[in-house]
N, C-alpha and C. Protein backbone atom coordinates (compact mmCIF):
# COMPACT_ATOMS: atom_id res chain seq x y z
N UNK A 1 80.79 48.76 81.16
CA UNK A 1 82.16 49.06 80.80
C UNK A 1 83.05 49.10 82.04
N UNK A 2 82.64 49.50 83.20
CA UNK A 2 83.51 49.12 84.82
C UNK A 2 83.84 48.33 85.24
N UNK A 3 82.88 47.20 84.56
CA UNK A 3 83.37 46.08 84.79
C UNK A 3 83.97 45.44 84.21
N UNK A 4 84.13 45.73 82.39
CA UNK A 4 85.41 45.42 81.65
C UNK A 4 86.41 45.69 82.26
N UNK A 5 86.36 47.17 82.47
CA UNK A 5 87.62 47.65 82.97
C UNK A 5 88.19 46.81 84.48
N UNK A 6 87.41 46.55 85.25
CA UNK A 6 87.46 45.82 86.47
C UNK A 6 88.57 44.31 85.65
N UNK A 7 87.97 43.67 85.09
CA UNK A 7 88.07 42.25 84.97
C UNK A 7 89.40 43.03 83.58
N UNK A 8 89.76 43.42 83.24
CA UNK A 8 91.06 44.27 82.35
C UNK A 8 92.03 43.94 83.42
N UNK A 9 91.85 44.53 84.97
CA UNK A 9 92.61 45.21 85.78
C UNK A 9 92.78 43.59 86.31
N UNK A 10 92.12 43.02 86.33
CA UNK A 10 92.35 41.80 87.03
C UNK A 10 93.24 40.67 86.27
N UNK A 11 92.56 40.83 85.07
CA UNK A 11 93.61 39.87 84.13
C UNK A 11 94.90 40.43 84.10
N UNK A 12 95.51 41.56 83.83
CA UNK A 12 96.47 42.02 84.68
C UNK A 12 97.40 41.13 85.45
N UNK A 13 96.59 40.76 86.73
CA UNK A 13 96.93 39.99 87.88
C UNK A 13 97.14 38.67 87.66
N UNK A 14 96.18 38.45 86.49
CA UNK A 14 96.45 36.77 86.21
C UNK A 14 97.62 36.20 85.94
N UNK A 15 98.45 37.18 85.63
CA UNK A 15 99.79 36.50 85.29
C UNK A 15 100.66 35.94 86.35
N UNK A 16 100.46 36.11 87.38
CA UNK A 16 100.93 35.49 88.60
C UNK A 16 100.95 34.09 88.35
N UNK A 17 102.15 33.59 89.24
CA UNK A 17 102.13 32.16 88.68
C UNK A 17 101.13 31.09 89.01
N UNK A 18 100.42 31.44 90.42
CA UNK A 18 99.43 30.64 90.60
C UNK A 18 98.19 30.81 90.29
N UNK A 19 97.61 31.64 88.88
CA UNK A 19 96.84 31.60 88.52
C UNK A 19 96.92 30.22 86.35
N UNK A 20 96.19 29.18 86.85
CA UNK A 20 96.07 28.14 85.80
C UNK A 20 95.93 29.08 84.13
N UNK A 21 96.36 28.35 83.24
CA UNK A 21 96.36 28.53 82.23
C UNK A 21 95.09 28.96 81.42
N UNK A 22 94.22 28.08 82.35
CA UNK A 22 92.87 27.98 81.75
C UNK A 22 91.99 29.03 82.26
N UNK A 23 92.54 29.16 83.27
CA UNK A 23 91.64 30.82 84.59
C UNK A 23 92.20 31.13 83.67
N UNK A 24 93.43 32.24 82.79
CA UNK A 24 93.58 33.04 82.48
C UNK A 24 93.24 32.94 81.38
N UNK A 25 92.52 32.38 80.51
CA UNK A 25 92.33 31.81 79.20
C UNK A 25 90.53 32.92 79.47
N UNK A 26 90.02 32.33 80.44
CA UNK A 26 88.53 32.95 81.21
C UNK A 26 88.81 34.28 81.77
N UNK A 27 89.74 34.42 82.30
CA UNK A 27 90.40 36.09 82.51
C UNK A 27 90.41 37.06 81.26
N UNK A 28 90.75 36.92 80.30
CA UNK A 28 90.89 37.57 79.34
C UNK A 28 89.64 37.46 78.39
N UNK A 29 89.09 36.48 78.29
CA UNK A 29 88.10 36.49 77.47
C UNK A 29 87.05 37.88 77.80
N UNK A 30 86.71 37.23 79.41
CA UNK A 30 85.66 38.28 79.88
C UNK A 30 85.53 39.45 79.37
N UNK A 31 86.79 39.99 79.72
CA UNK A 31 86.86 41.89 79.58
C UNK A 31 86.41 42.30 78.03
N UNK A 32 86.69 41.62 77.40
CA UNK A 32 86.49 41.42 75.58
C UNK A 32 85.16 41.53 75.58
N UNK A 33 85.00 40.50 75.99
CA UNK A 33 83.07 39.74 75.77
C UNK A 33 82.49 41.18 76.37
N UNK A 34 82.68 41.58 77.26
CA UNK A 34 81.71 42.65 77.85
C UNK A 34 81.98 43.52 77.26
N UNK A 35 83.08 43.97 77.24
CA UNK A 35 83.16 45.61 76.47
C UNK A 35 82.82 45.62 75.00
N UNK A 36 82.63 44.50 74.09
CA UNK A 36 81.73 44.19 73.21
C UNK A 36 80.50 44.83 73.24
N UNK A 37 79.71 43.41 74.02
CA UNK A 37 78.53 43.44 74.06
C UNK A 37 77.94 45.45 75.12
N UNK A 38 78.70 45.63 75.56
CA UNK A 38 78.14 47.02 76.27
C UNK A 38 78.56 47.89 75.20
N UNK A 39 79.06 47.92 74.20
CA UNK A 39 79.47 49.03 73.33
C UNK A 39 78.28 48.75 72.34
N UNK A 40 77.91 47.35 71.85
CA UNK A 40 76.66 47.01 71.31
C UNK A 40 75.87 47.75 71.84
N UNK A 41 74.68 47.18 73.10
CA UNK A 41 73.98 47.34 73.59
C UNK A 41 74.11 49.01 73.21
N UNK A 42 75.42 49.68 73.93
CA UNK A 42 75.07 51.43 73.31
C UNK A 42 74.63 52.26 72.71
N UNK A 43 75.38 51.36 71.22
CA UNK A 43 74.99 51.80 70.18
C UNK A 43 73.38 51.50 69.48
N UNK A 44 72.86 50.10 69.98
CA UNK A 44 71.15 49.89 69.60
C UNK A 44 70.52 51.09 70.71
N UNK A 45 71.00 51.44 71.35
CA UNK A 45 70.06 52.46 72.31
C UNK A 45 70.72 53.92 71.88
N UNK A 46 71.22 54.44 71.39
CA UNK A 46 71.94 55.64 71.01
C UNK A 46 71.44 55.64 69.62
N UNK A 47 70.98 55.03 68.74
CA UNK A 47 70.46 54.30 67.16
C UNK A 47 71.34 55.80 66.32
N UNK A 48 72.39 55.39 66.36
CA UNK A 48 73.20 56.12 65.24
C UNK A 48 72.85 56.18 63.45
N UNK A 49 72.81 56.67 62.52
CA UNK A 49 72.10 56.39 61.32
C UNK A 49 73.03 54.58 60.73
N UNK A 50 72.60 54.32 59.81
CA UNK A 50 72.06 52.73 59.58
C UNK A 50 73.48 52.62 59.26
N UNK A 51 74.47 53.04 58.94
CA UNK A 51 76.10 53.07 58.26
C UNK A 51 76.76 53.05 59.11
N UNK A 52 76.76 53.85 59.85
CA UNK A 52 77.50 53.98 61.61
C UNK A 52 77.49 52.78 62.30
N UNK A 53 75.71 52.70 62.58
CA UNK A 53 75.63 51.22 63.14
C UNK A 53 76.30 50.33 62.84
N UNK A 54 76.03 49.77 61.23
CA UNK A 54 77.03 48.60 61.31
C UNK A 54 77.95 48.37 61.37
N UNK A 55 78.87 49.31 61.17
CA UNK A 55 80.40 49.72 61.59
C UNK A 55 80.95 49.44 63.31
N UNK A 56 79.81 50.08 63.86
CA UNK A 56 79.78 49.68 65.60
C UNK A 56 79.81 48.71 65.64
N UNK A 57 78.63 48.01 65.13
CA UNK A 57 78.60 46.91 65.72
C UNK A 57 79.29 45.61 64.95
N UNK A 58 80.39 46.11 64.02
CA UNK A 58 81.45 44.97 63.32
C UNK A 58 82.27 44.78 64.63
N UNK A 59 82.54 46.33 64.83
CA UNK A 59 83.29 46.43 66.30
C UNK A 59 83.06 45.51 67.43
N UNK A 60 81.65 45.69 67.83
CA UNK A 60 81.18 44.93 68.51
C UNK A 60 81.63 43.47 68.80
N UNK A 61 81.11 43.14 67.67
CA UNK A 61 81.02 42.04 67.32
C UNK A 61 82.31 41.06 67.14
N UNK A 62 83.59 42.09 66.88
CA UNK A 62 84.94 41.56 66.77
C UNK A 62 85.49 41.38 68.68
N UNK A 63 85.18 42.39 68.69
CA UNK A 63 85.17 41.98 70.22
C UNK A 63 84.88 40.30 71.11
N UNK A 64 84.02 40.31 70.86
CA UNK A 64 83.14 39.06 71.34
C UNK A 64 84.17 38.24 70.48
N UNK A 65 84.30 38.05 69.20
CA UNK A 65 84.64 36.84 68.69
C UNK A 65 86.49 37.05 69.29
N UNK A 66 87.00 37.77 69.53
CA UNK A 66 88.40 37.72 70.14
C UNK A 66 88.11 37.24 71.66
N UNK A 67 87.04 37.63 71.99
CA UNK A 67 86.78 36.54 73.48
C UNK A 67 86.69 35.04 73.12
N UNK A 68 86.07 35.19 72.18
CA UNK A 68 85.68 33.12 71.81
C UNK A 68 86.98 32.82 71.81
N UNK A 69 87.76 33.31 71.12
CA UNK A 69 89.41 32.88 70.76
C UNK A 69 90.16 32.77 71.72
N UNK A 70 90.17 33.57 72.62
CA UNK A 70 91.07 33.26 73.80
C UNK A 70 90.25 32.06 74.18
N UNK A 71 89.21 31.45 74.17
CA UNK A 71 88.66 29.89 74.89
C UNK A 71 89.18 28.53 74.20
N UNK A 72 89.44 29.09 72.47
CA UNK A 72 89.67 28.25 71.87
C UNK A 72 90.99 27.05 72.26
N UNK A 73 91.21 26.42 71.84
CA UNK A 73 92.37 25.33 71.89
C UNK A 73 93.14 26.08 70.69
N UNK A 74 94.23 25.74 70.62
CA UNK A 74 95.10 25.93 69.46
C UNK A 74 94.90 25.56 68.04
N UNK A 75 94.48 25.93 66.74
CA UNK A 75 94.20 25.02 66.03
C UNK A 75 93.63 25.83 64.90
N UNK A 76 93.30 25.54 63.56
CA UNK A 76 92.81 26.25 62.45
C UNK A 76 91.18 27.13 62.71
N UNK A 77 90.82 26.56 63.86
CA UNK A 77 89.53 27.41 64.03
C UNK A 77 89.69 28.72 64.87
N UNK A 78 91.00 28.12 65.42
CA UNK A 78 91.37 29.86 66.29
C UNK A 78 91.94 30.48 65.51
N UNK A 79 92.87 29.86 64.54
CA UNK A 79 93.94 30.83 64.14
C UNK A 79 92.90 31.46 62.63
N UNK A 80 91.46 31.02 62.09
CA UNK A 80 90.42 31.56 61.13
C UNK A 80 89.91 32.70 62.50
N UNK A 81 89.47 32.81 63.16
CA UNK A 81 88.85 33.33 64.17
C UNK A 81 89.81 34.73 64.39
N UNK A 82 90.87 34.04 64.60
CA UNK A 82 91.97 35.34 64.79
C UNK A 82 92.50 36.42 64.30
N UNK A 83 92.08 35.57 62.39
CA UNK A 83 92.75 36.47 61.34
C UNK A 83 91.60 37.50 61.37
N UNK A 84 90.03 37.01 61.08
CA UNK A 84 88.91 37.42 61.28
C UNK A 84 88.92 38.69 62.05
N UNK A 85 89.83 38.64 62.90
CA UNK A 85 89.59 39.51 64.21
C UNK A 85 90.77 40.73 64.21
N UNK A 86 91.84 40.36 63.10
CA UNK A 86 92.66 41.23 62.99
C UNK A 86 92.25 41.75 61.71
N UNK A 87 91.29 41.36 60.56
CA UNK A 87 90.91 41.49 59.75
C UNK A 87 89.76 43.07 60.00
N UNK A 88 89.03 42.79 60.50
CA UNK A 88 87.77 43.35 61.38
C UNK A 88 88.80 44.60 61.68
N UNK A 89 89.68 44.37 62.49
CA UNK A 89 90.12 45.66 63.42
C UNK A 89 90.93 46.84 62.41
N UNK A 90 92.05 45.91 61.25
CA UNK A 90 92.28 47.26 60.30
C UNK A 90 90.91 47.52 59.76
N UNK A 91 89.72 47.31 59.54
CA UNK A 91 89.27 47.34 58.53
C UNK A 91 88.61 48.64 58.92
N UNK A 92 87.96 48.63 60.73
CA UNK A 92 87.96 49.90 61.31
C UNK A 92 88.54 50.55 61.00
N UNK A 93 90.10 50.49 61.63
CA UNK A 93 90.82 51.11 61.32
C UNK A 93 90.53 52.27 60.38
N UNK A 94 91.03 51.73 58.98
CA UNK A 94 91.14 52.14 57.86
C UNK A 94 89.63 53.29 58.00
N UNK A 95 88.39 52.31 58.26
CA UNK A 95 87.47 53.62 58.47
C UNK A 95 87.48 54.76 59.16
N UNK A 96 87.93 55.04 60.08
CA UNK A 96 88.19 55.61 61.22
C UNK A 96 88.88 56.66 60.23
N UNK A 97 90.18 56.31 59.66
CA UNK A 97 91.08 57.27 58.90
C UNK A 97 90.65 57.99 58.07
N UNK A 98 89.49 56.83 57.16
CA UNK A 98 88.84 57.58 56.00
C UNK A 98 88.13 58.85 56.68
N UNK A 99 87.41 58.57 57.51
CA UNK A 99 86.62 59.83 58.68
C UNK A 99 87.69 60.78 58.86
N UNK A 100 88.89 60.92 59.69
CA UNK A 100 89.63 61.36 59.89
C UNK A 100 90.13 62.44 58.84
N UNK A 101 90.53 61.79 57.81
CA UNK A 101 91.02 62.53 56.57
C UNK A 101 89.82 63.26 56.03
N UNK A 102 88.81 62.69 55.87
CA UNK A 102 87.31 63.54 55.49
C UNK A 102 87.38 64.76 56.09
N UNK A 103 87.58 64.42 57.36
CA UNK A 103 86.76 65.94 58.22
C UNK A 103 87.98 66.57 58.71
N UNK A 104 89.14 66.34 58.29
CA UNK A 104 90.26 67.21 57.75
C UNK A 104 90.01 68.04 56.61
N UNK A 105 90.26 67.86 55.54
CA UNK A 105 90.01 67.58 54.20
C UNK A 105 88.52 69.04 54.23
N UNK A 106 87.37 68.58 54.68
CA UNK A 106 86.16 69.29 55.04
C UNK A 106 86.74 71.27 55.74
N UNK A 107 87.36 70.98 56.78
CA UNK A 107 88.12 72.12 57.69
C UNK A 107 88.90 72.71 56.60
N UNK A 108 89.63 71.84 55.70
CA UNK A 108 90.72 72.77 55.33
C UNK A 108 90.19 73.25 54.16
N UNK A 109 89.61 73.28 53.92
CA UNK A 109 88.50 73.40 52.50
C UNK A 109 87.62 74.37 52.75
N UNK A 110 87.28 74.62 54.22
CA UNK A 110 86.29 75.78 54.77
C UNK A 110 87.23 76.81 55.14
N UNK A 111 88.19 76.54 55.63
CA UNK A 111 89.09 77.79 55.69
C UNK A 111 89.59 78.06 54.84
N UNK A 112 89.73 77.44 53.53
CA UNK A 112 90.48 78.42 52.27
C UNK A 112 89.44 79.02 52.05
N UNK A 113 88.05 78.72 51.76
CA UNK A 113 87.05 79.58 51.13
C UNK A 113 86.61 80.90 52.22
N UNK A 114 87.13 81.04 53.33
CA UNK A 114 87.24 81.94 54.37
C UNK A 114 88.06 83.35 54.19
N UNK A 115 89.35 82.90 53.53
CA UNK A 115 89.75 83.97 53.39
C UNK A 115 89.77 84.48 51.35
């Protein structure tokens, strides 16, 4: 993940004008691709129960494929790839909230029966 963050901090920099279209096309991918695959890798070594996991690793996995996309050319396979990838991310999302509201929901439900 330091080195996502490293190659984050660098793409950053890519915007300078003398860095090519195509370096920065490989600039951006990187940081994606890794912080993917190291949030993967985490989660198979952390072995969260079997529901969690695959949730991680949709994450994961959206990651990586938003790296492929920045390599892509312009065209119906990026812009399927892309939706895919914004598709993927509410879909977290939305889980994340459902969690959220749960273990709200859970708290406020233990403190009425409290008093």
């Amino acid at each position: 993940m330091v080195i996502a963050l490293a190659f984050a901090g660098l793409l950053l920099l890519s915007n300078l004008p003398l860095i090519s279209d195509r370096m920065h096309a490989y600039l951006s991918s990187v940081p994606l691709a890794l912080a993917g695959i190291a949030y993967a890798a985490l989660q198979l070594r952390t072995r969260p129960p079997r529901g969690t996991l695959f949730k991680r690793l949709l994450l994961s996995a959206t990651f990586v494929a938003w790296a492929v996309d920045q390599l892509l050319p312009a065209g119906r396979l990026a812009t399927l790839i892309g939706d895919a990838v914004i598709a993927a991310y509410v879909l977290d999302l939305y889980w994340i909230t459902q969690e959220q509201a749960a273990a709200v929901n859970s708290t406020s439900d233990s403190g009425h029966r409290s008093t």
